[in-house]
Protein backbone atom coordinates (compact mmCIF):
# COMPACT_ATOMS: atom_id res chain seq x y z
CA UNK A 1 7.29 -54.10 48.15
CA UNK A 2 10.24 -51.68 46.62
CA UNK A 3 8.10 -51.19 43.50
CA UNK A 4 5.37 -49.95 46.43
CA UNK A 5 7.30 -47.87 48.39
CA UNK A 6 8.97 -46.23 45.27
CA UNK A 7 5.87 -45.46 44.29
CA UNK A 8 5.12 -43.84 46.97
CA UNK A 9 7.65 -41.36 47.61
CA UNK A 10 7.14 -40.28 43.65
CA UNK A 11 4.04 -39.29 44.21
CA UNK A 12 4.54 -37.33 47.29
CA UNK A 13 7.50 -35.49 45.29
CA UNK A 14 5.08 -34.72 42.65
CA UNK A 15 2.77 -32.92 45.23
CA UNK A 16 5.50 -31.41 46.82
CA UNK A 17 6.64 -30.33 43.24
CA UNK A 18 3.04 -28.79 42.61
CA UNK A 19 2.37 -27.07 45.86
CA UNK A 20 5.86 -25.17 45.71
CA UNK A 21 4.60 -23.92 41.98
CA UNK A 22 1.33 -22.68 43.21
CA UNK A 23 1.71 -19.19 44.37
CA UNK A 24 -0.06 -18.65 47.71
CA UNK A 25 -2.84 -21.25 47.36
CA UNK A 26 -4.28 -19.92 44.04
CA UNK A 27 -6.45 -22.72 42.42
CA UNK A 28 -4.79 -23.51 38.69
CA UNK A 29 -7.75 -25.53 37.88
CA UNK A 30 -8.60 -24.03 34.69
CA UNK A 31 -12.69 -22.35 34.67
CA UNK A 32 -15.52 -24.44 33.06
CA UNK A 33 -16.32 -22.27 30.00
CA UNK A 34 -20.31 -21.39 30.10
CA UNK A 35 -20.37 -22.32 26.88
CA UNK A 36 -18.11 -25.75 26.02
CA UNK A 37 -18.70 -24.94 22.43
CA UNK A 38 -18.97 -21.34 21.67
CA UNK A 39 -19.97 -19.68 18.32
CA UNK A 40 -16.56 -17.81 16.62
CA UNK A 41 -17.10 -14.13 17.10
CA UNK A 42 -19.09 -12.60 14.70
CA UNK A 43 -16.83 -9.90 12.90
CA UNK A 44 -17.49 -6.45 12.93
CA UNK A 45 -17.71 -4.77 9.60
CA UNK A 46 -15.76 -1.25 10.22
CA UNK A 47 -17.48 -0.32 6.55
CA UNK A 48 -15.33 1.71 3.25
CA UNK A 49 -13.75 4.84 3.89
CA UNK A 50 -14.66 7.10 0.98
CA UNK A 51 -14.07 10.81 -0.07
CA UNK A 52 -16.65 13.57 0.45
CA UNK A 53 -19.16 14.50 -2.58
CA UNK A 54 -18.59 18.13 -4.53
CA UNK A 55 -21.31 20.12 -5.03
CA UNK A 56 -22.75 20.30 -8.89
CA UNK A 57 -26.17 21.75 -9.99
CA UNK A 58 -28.21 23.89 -8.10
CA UNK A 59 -28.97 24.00 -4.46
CA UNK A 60 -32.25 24.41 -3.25
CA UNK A 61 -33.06 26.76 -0.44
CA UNK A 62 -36.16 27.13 1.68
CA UNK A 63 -37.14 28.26 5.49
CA UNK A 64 -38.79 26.05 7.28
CA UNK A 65 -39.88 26.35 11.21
CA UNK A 66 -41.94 24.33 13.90
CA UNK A 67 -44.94 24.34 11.53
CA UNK A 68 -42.70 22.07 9.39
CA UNK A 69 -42.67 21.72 5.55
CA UNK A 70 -41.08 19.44 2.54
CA UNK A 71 -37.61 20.54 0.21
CA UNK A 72 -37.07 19.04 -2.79
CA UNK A 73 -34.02 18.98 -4.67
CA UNK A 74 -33.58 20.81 -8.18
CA UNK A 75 -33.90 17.50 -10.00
CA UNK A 76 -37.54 16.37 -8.66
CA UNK A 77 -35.88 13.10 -7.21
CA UNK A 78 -34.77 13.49 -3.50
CA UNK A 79 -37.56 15.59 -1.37
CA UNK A 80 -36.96 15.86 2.64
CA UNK A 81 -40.47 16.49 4.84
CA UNK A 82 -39.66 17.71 8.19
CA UNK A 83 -42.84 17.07 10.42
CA UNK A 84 -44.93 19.89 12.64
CA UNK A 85 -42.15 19.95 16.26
CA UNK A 86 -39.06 19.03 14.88
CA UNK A 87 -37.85 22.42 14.60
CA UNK A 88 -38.18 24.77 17.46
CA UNK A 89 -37.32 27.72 15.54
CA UNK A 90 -37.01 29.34 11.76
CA UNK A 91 -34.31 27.95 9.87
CA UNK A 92 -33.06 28.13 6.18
CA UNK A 93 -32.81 24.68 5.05
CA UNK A 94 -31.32 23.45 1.58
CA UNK A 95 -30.19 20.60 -0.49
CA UNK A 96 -27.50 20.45 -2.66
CA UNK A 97 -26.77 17.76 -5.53
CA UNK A 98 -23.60 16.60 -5.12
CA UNK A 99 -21.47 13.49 -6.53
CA UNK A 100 -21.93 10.20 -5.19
CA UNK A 101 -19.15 8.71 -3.99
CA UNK A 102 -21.09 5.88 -2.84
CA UNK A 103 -19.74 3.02 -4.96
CA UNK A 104 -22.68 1.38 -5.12
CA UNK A 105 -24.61 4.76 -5.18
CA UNK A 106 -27.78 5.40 -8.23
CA UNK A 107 -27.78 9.16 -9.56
CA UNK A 108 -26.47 12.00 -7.75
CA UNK A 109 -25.71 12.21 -3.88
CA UNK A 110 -27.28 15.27 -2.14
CA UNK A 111 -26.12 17.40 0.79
CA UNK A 112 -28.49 18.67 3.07
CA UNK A 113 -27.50 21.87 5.02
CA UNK A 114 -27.23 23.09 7.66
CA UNK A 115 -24.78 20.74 8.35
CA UNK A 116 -25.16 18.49 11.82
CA UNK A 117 -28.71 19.78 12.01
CA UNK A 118 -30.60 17.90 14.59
CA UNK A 119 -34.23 17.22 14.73
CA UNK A 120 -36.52 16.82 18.14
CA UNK A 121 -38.65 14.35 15.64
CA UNK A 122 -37.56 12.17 13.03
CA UNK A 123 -37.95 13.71 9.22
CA UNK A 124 -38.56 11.76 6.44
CA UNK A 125 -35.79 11.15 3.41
CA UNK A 126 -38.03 10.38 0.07
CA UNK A 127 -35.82 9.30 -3.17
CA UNK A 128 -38.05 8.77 -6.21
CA UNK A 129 -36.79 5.49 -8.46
CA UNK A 130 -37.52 5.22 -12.15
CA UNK A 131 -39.97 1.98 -13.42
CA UNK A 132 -36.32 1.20 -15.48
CA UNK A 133 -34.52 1.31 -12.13
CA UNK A 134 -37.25 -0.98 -10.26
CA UNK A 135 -37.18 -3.56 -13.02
CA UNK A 136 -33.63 -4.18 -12.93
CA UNK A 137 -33.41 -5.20 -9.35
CA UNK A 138 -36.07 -6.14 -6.51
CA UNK A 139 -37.36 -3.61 -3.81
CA UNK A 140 -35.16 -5.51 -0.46
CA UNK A 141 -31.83 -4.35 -2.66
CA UNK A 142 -33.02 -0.79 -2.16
CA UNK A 143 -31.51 1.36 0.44
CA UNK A 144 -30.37 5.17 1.25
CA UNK A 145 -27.74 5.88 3.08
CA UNK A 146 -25.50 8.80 4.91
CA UNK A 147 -21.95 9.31 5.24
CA UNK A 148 -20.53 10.40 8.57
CA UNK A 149 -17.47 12.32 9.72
CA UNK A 150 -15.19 9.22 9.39
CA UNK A 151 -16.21 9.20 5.57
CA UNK A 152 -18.02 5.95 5.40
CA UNK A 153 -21.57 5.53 3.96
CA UNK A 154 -23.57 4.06 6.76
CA UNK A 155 -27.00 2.40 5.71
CA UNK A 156 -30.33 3.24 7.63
CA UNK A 157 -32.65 0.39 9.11
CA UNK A 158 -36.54 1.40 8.24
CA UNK A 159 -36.38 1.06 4.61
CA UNK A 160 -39.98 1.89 2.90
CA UNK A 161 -39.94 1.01 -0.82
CA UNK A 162 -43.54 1.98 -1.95
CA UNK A 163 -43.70 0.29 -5.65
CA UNK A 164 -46.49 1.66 -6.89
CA UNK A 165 -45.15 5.28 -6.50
CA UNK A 166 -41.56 3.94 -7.39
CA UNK A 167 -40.04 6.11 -3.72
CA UNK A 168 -37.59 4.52 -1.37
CA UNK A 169 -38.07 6.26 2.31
CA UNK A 170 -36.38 6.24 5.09
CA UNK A 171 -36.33 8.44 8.37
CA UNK A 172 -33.55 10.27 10.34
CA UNK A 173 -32.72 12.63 13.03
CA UNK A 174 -29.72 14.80 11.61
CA UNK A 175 -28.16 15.93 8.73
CA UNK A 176 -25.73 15.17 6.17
CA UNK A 177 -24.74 14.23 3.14
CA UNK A 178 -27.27 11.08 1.88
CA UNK A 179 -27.47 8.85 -1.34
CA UNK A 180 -29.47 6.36 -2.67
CA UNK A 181 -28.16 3.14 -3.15
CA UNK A 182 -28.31 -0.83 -3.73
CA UNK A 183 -27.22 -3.59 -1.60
CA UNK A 184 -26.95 -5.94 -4.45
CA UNK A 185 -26.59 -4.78 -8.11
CA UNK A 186 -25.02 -5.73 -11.79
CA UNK A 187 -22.19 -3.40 -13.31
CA UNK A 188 -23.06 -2.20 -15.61
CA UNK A 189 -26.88 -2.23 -15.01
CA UNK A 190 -27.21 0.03 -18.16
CA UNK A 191 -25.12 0.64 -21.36
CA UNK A 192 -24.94 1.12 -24.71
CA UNK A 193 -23.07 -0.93 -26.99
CA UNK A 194 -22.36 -1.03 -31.04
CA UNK A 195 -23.76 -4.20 -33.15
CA UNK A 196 -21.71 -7.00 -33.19
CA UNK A 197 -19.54 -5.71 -30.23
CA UNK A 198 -19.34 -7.65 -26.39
CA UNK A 199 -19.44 -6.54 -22.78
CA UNK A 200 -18.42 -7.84 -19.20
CA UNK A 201 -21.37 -7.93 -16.81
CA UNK A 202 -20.55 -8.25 -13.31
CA UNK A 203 -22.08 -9.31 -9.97
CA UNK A 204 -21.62 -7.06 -6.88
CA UNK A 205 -22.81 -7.07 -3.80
CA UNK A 206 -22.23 -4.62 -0.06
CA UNK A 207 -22.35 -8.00 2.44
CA UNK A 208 -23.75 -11.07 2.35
CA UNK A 209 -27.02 -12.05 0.12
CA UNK A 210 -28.38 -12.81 3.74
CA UNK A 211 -28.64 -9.07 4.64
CA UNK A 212 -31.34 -8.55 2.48
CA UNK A 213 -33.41 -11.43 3.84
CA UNK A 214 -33.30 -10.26 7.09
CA UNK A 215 -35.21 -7.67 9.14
CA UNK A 216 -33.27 -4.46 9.18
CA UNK A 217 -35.24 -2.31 11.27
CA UNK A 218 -35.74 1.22 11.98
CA UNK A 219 -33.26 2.96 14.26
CA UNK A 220 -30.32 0.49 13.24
CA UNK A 221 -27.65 1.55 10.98
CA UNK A 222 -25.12 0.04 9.04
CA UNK A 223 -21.35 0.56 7.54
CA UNK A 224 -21.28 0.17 4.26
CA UNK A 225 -18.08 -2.01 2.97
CA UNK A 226 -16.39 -1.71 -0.48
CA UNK A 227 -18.34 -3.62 -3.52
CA UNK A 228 -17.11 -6.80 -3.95
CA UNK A 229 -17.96 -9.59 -6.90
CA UNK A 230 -20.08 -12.68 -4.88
CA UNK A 231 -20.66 -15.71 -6.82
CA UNK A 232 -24.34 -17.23 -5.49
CA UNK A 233 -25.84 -17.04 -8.42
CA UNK A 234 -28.07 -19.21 -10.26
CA UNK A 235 -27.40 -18.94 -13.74
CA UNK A 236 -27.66 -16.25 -16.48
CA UNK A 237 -30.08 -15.31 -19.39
CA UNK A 238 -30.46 -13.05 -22.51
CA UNK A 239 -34.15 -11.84 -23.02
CA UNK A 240 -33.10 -10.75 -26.54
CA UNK A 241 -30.96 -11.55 -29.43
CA UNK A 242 -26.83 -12.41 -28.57
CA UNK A 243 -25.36 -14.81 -25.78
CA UNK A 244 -23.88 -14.60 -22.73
CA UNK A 245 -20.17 -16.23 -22.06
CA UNK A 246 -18.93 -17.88 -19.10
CA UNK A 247 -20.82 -18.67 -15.78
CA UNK A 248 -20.30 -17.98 -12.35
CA UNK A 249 -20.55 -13.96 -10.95
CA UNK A 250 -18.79 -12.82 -14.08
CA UNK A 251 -19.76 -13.14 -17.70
CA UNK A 252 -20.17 -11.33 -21.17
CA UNK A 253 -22.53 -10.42 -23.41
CA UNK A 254 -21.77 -10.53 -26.52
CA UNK A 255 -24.06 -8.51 -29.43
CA UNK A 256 -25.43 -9.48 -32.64
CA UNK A 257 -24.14 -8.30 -35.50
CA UNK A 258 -26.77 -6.30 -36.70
CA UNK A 259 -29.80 -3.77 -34.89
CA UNK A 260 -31.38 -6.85 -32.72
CA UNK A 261 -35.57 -6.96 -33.27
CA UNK A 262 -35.68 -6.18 -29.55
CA UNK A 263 -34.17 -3.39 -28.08
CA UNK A 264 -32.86 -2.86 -25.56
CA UNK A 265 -31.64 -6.67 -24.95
CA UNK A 266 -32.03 -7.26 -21.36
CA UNK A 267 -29.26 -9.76 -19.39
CA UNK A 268 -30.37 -11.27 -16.37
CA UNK A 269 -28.88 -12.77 -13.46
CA UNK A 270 -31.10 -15.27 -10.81
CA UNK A 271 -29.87 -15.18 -7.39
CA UNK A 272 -30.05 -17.65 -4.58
CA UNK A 273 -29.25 -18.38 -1.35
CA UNK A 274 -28.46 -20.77 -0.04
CA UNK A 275 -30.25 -23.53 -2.43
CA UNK A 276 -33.51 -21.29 -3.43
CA UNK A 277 -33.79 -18.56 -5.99
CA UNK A 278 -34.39 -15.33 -4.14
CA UNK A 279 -34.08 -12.43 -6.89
CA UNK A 280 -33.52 -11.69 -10.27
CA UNK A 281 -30.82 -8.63 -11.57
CA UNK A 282 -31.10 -6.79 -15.14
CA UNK A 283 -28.21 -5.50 -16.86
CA UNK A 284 -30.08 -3.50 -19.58
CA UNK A 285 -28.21 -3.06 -22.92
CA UNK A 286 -29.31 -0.95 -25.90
CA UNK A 287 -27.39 -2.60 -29.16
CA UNK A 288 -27.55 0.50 -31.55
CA UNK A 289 -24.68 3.09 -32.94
CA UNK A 290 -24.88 6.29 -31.24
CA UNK A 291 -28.25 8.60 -32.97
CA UNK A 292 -31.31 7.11 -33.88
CA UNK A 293 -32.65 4.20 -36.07
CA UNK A 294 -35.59 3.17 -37.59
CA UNK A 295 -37.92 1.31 -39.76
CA UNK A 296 -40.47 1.98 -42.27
CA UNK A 297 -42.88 -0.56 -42.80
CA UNK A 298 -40.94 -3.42 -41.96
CA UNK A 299 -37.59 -2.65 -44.38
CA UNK A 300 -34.39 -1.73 -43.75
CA UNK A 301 -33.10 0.09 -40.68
CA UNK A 302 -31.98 3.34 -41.61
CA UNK A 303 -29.49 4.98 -39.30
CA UNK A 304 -29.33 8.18 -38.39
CA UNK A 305 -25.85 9.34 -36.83
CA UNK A 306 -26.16 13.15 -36.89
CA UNK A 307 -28.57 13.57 -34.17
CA UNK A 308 -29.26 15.38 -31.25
CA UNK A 309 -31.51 16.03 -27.81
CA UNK A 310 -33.06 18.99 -26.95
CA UNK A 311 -34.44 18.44 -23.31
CA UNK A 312 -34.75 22.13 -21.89
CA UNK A 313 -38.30 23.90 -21.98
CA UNK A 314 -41.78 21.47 -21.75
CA UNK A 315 -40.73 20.68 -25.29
CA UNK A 316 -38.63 18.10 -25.66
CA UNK A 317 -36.88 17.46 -28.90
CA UNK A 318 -34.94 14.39 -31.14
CA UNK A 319 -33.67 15.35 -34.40
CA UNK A 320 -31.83 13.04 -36.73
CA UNK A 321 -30.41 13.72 -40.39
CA UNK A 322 -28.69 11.20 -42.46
CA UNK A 323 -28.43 13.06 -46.14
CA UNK A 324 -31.87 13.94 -47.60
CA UNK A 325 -33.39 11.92 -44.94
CA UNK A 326 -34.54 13.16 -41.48
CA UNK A 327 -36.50 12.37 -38.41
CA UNK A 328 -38.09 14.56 -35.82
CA UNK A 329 -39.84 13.83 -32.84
CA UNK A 330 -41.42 15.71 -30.25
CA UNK A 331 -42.89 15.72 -26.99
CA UNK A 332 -44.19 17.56 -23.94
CA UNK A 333 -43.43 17.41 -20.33
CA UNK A 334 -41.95 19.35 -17.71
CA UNK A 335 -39.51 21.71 -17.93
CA UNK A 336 -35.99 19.84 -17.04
CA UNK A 337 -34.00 17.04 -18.68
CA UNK A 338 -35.25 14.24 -16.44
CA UNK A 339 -38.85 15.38 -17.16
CA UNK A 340 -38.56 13.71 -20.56
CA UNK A 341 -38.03 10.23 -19.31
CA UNK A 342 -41.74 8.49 -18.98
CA UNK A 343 -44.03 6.71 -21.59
CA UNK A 344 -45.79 8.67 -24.39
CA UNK A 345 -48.72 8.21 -26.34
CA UNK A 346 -48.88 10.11 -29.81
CA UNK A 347 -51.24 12.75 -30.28
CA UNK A 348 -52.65 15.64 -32.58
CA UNK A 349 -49.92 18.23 -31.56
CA UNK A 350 -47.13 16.87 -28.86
CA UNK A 351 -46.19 14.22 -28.83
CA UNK A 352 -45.41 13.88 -32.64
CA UNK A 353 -43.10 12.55 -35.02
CA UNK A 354 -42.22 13.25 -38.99
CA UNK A 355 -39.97 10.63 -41.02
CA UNK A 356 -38.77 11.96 -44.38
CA UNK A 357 -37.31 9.45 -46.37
CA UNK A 358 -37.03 11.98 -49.45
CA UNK A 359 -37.90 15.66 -50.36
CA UNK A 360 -41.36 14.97 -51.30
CA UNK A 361 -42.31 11.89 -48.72
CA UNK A 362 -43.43 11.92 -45.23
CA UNK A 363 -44.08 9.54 -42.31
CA UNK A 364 -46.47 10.82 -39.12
CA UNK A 365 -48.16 9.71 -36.47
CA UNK A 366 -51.49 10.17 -37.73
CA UNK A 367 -53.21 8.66 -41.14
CA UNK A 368 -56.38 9.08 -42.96
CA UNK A 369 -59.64 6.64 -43.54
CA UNK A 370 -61.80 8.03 -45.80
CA UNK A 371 -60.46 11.61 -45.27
CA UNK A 372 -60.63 11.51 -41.39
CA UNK A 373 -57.17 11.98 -39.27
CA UNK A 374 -56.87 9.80 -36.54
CA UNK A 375 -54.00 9.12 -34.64
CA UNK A 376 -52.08 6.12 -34.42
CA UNK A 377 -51.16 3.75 -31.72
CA UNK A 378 -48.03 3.67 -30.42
CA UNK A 379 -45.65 6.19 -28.40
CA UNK A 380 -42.12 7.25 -28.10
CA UNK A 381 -40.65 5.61 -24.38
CA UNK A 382 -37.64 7.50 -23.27
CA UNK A 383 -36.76 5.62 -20.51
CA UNK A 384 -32.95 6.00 -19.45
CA UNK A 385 -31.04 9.20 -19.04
CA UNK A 386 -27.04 8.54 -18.10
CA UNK A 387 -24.06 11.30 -18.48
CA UNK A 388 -26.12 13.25 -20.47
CA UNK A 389 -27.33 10.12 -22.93
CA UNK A 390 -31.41 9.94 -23.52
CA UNK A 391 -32.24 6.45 -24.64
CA UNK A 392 -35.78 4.76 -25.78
CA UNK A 393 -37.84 3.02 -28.02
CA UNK A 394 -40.57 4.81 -30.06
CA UNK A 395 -43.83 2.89 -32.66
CA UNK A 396 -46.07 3.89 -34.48
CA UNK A 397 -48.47 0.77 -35.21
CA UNK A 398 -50.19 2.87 -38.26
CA UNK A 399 -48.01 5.79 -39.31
CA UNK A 400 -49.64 8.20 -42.46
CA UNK A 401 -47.36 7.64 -44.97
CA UNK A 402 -47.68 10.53 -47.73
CA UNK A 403 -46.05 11.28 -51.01
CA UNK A 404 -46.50 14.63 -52.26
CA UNK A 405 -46.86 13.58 -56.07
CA UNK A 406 -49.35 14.88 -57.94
CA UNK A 407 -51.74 12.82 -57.56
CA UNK A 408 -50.75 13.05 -53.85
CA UNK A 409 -50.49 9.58 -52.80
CA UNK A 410 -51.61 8.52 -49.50
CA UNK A 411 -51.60 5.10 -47.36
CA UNK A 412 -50.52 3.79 -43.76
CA UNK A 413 -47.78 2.23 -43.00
CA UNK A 414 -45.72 1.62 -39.66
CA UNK A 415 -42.93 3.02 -37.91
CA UNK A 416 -40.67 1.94 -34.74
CA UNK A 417 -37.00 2.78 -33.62
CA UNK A 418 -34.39 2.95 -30.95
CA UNK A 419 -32.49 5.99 -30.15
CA UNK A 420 -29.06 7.07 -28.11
CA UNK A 421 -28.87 10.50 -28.57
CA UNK A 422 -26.73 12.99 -26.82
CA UNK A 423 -28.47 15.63 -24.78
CA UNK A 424 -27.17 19.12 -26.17
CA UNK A 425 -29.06 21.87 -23.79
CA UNK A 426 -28.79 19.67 -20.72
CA UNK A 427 -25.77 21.21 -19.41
CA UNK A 428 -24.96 25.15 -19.76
């Protein structure tokens, strides 16, 4: 009966106790969450803070009104088209290369002027891709982006990568300064490298390998955050002579010792996420001294380390000279640098080539059967251009070989090579 009665009165001082620390009559039950087991907060990528491009080559400067038009910059890669209503009066429009401080920016950055300009209809942002550049990644890594007042590169939702015509489009309102860029890419994705010597090859990537399996669509944007090395990858392979070293998302490639059969030796990298392969990345690596080398008929290499690129004018120029012995090779195309890149074909006049082993013996691109020319198979592939650096590959599956002798002797023969030649016109 005590044990009852105590127990009593404790429990009446413990409601006592409770109603003198609720204030007013306020309920302290704590609320039923909505959700008993809510998702963490997803968090919000505030995206790199980086400096503003300078200006370098020429701007390009046209008028364009409400009939609308297209302005393309100096280089033949980045072309805006502004459609018929966007404009509502004349205005003098221009784009301006500039460098890309975009860290995981391709080529130049370009500034498009005026400034702010804003647009009653979208306009369309066109950046031209080389077949090297599309080979080394896969069209979802492609992107272009802008940079707004607070400095960060900010990606645009809409992507159209048309891989036939190797262009990466996007569409925008305003504008500002824009770049080209990849989510996902390899550093270095090209470079040049002497026999026998190594390189590190590195994964990056601007978020998660996710972002580029989802939809991103038009009218979204995105902060770009600083690269950063990821490490879902599937393994590693050399299409080529040498090895790779290590695993994981960072390795190196180490060279042969001598001018590999197969150049340039390609690296690749097989992504996945999470559990299936989703991509494939290319680090592309020429193994060759600086200049040019070659073969005749299947002998030695001969090296050429005077040489030189002349890539001004719609004839485009290689010259080598290594003692007695030299090598020219020319070619046609339009009438800047970056015209020369592209794939070949020899013919009568341009493109050409001339090997001369000695004073009195000459390699071409054409030969003789029964005192016809014709021209041989084959073609010179200059297909990278990088701070001023033309590399290729050039053939010639039945090269005229002559010795002026008397008798003149004449036969066929074959010719092929690699080249990293410095560009000497390209910048004046």
């Amino acid at each position: 009966m005590k044990r009852i009665t105590c127990l009593l009165i404790w429990v009446g001082l413990y409601c006592l106790f409770m109603a003198a620390c609720k204030p007013d009559g306020t309920d302290l039950t704590p609320p039923v969450p909505s959700n008993p087991d809510p998702a963490p907060p997803t968090p919000v990528e505030q995206g790199a803070v980086q400096p503003v491009g300078t200006p370098q080559g020429t701007a390009v400067v046209k008028t364009i009104g409400p009939a609308g038009g297209s302005i393309t910059a100096e280089d033949d890669r980045f072309t805006v088209t502004i459609p018929a209503g966007a404009l509502t009066k004349d205005v003098d429009i221009s784009v301006q290369p500039i460098t890309n401080t975009n860290e995981a920016g391709v080529g130049d950055g370009y500034r498009m002027l005026p400034d702010g300009q804003q647009f009653a209809k979208p306009v369309t942002m066109t950046v031209k891709y080389t077949a090297e550049e599309g080979r080394r990644t896969f069209p979802k890594a492609f992107g272009i982006a802008y940079q707004n007042a607070k400095g960060v590169w900010m990606a645009v939702g809409g992507t159209q990568v048309d891989t036939t015509n190797h262009t990466v489009s996007i569409e925008v309102n305003h504008f500002t300064d824009f770049t080209f860029f990849k989510y996902v890419y390899l550093e270095p994705e090209l470079t040049a490298i002497d026999p026998g010597q190594s390189v590190d090859i590195e994964l990056f990537d601007l978020g998660s390998i996710n972002w580029l399996l989802e939809d991103f669509p038009k009218g979204q944007e995105r902060p770009l955050p600083k690269p950063h090395a990821v490490d879902y990858i599937d393994g590693w392979e050399v299409q080529g002579e040498g090895k790779v070293v290590g695993a994981g998302k960072k390795v190196t490639y180490q060279s042969p010792g001598q001018l590999p059969a197969t150049n340039p030796v390609r690296v690749v990298a097989r992504l996945k996420s999470p559990g299936k392969e989703v991509a494939q990345l290319i680090s592309t690596i020429y193994v060759l001294n600086e200049g040019i080398s070659l073969q005749a008929g299947g002998g030695d290499w001969v090296h050429f380390p005077k040489a030189g690129a002349h890539l001004r004018g719609s004839i485009k120029g290689l010259d080598g000279e290594n003692g007695q012995r030299t090598v020219n090779i020319k070619w046609e195309a339009g009438p800047k640098p970056v015209d020369a890149l592209g794939i070949y074909p020899w013919a009568k006049t341009y493109p050409g080539i001339i090997y001369r082993p000695d004073p009195i013996t000459e390699y071409t691109h054409l030969y003789l059967v029964d005192k016809k020319v014709y021209i041989s198979e084959g073609s010179i592939k200059a297909t990278d251009m990088k701070y001023g650096v033309i590399f290729g590959t050039f053939d010639v599956k039945s090269s005229g070989a002559f010795v002026l002798s008397i008798p003149p002797v004449v036969s066929t023969s074959s010719l092929r090579g690699v080249f990293r030649v410095k560009c000497m016109d390209c910048v004046r």
